[in-house]
C-alpha atoms as a PDB file:
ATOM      1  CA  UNK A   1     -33.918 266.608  11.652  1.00  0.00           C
ATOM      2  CA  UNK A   2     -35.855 263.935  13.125  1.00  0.00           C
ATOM      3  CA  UNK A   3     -38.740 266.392  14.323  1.00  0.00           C
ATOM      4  CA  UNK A   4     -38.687 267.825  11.129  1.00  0.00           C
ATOM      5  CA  UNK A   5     -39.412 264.504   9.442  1.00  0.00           C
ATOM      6  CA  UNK A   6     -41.965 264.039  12.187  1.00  0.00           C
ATOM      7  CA  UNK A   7     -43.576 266.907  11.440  1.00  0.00           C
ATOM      8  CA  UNK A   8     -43.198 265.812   7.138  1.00  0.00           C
ATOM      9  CA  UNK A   9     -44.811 262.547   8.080  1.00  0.00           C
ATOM     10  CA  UNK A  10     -48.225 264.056   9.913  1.00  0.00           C
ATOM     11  CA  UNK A  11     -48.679 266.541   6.599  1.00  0.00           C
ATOM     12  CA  UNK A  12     -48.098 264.123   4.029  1.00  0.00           C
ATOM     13  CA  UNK A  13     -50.705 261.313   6.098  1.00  0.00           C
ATOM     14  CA  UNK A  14     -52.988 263.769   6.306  1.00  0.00           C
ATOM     15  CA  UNK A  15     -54.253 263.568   2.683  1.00  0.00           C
ATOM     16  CA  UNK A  16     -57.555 265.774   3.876  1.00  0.00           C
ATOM     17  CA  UNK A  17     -55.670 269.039   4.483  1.00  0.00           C
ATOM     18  CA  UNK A  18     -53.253 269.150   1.521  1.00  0.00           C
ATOM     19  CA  UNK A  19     -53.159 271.608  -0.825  1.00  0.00           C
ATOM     20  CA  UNK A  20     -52.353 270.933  -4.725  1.00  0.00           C
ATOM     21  CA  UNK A  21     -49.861 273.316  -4.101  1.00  0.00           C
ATOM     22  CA  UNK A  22     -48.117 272.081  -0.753  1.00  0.00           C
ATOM     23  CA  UNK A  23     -48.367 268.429  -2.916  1.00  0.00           C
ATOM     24  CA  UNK A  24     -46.348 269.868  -5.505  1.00  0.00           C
ATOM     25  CA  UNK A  25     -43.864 270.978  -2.819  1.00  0.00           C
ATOM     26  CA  UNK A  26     -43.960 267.648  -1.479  1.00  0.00           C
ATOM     27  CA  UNK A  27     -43.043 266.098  -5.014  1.00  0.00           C
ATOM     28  CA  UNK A  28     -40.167 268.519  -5.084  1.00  0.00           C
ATOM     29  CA  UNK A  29     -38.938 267.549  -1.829  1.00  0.00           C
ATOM     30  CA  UNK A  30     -39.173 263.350  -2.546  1.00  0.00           C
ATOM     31  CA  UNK A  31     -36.112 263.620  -4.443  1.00  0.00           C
ATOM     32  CA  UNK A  32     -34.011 264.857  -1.792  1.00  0.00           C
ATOM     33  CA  UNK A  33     -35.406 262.565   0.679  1.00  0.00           C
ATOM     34  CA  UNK A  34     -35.191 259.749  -1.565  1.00  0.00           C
ATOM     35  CA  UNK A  35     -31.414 260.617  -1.876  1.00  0.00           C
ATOM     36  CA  UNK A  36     -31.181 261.459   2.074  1.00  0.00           C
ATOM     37  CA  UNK A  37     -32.729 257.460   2.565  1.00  0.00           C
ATOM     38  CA  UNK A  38     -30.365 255.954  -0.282  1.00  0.00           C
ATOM     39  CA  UNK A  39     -27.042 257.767   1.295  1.00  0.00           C
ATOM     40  CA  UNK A  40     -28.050 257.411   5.367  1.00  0.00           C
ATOM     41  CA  UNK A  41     -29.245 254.161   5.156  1.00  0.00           C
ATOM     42  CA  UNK A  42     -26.611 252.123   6.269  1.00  0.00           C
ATOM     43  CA  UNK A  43     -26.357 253.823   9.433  1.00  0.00           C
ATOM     44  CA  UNK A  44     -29.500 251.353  10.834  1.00  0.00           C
ATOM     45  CA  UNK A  45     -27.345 248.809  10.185  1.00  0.00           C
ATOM     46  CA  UNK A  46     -25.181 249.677  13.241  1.00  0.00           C
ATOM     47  CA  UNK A  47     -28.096 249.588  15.793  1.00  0.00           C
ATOM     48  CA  UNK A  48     -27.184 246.289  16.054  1.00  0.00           C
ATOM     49  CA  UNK A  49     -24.531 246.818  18.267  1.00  0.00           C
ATOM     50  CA  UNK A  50     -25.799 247.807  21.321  1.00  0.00           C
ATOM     51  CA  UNK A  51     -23.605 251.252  21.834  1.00  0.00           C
ATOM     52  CA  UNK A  52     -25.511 252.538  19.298  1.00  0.00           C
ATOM     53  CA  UNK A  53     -28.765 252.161  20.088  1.00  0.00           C
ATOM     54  CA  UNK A  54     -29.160 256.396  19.593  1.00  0.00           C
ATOM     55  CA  UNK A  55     -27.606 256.673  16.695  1.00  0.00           C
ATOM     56  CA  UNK A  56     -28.711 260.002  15.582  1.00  0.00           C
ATOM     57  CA  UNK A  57     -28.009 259.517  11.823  1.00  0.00           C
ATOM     58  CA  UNK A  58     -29.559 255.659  12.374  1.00  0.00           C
ATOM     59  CA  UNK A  59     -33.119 257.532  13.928  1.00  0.00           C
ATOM     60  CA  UNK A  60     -33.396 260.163  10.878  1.00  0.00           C
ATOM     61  CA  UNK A  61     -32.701 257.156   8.462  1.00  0.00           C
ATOM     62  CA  UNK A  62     -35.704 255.538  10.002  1.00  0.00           C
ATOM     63  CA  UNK A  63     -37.690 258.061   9.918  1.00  0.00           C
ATOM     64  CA  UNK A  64     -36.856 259.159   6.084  1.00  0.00           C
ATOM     65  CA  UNK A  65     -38.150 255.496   5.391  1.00  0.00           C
ATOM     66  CA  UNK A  66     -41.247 256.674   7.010  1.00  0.00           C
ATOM     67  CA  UNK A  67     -41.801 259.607   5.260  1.00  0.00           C
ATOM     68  CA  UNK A  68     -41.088 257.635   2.041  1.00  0.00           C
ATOM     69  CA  UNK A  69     -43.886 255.282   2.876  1.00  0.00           C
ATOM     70  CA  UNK A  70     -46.740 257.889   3.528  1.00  0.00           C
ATOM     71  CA  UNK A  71     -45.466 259.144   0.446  1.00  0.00           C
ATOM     72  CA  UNK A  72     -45.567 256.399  -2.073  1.00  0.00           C
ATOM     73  CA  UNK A  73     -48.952 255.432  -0.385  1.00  0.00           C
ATOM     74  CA  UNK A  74     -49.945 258.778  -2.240  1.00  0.00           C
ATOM     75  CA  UNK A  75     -50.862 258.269  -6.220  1.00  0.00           C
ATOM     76  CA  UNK A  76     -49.121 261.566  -6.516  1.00  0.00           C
ATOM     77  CA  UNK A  77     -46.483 261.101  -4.987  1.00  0.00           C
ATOM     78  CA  UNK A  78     -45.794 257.513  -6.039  1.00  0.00           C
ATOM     79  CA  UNK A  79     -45.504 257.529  -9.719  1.00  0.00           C
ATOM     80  CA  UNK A  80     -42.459 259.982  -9.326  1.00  0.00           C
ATOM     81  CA  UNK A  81     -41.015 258.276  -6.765  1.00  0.00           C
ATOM     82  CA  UNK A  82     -41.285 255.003  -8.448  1.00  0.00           C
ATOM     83  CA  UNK A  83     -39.002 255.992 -11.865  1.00  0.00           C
ATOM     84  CA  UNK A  84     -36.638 257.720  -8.894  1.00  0.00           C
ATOM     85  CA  UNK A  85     -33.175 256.099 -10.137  1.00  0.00           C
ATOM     86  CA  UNK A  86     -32.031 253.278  -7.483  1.00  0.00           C
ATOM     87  CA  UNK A  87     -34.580 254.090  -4.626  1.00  0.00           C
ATOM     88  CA  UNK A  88     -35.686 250.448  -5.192  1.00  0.00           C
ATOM     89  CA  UNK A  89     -32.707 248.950  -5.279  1.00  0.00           C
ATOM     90  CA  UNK A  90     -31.294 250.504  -2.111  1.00  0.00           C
ATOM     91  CA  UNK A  91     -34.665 249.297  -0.780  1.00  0.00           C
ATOM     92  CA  UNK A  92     -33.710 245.742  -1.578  1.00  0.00           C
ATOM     93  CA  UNK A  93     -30.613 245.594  -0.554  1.00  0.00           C
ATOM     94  CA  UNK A  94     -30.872 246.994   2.877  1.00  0.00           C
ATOM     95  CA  UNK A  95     -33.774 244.499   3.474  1.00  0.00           C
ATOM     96  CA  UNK A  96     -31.047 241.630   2.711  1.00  0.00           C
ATOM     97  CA  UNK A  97     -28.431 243.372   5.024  1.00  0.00           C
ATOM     98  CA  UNK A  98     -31.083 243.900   7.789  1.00  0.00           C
ATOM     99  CA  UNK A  99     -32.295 240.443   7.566  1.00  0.00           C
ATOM    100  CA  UNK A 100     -28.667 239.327   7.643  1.00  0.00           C
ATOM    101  CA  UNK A 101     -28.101 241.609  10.679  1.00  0.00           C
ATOM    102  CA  UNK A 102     -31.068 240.197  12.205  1.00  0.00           C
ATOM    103  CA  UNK A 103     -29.231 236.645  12.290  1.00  0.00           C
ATOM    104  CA  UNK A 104     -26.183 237.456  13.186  1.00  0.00           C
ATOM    105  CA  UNK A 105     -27.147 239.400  16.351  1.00  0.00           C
ATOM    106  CA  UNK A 106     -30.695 240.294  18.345  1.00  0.00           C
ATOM    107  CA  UNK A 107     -32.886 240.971  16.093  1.00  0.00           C
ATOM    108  CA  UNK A 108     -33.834 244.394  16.438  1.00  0.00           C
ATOM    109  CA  UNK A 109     -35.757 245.028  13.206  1.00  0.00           C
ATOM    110  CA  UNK A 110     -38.850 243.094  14.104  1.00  0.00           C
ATOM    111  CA  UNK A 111     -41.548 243.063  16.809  1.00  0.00           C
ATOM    112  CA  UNK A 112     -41.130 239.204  17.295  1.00  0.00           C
ATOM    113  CA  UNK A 113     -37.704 239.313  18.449  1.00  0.00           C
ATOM    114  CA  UNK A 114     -38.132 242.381  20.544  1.00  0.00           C
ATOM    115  CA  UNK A 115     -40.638 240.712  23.321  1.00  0.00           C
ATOM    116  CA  UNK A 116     -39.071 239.693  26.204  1.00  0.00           C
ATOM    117  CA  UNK A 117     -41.600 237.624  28.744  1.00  0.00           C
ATOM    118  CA  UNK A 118     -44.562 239.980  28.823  1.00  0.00           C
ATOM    119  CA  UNK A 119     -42.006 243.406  28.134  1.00  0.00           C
ATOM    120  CA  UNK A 120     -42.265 244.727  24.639  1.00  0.00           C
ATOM    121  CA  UNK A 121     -38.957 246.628  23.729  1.00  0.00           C
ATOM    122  CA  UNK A 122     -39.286 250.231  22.448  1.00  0.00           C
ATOM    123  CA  UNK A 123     -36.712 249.985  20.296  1.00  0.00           C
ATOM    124  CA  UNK A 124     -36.436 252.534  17.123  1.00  0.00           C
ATOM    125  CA  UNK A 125     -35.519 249.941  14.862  1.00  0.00           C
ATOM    126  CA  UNK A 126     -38.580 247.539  15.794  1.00  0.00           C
ATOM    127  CA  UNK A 127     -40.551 247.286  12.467  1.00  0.00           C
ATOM    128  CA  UNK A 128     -38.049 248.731  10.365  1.00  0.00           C
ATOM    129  CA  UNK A 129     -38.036 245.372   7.991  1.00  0.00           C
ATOM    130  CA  UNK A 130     -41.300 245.681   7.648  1.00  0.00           C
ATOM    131  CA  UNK A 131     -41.219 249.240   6.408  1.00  0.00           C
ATOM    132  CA  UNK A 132     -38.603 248.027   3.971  1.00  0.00           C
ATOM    133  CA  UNK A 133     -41.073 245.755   2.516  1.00  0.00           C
ATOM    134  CA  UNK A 134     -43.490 248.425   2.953  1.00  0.00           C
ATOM    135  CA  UNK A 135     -42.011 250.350   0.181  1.00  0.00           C
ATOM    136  CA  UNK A 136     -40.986 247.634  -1.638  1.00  0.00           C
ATOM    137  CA  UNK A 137     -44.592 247.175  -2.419  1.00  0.00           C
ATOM    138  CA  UNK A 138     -45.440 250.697  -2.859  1.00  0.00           C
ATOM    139  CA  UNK A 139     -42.751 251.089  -5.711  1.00  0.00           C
ATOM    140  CA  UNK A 140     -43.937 248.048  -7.188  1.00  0.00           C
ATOM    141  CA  UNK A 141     -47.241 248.657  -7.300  1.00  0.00           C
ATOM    142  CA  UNK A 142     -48.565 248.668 -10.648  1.00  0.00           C
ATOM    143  CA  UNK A 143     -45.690 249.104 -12.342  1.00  0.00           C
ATOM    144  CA  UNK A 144     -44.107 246.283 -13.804  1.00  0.00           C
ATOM    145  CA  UNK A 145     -40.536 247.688 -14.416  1.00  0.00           C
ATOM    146  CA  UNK A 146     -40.699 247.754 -11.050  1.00  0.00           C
ATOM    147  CA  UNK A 147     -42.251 244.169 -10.404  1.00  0.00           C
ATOM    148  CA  UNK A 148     -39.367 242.398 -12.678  1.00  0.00           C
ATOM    149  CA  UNK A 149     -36.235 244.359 -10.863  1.00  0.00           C
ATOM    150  CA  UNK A 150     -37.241 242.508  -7.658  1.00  0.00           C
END
């Protein structure tokens, strides 16, 4: 699943080389992965510990958030993505729980915390946060439904 997404992720930022038609399929597909990221994405959340540091269902997660990104950084994409029904509120919320996480225990969603002396930690979680936000933004952008619910 995760090469799959992998694979999702180079096609979709690679607005050059794609068709109206493979955008269309694209479209089709957001809702799915928009539903994949709202049920899944609790599973980061136990990365934390440090048994589960390859947590399949934690690495897909991350990487639907990804895909979600590169998509809502597409106008076609984003519009229908943005009226998708509690995408931004899952969005939200996990960014609370991760930042909550983060202070509880080593902070494994940022690239600040995972430095140690001059090693940076490869982590999959590292930036996570910040692809929360990422998102957060794209849903929000221009539309001011949107804006007011956060």
């Amino acid at each position: 699943r995760v090469t799959l997404l992998e694979l999702m992720m180079v096609k979709v930022s690679d607005k050059n080389s794609v068709s109206s038609e493979e955008m269309n399929v694209f479209v089709r597909h957001a809702d799915f992965l928009a539903d994949c990221f709202q049920e899944k994405c609790g599973a980061v959340l136990k990365l934390t510990a440090a048994a589960a540091a390859e947590d399949e269902e934690a690495l897909v997660t991350i990487r639907l958030l990804d895909v979600l990104c590169e998509m809502t950084s597409n106008s076609s994409q984003l519009e229908h993505l943005q009226a998708f029904p509690g995408l931004l509120e899952t969005a939200v919320d996990t960014l609370r729980l991760t930042h909550l996480a983060g202070k509880q225990a080593v902070n494994i969603f940022t690239a600040t915390h995972a430095v140690t002396g001059q090693e940076e930690i490869s982590h999959p979680a590292v930036g996570f946060k910040s692809h929360l936000i990422r998102l957060i933004g794209n849903l929000c952008y221009k539309n001011k439904e949107n804006q007011d619910k956060v």
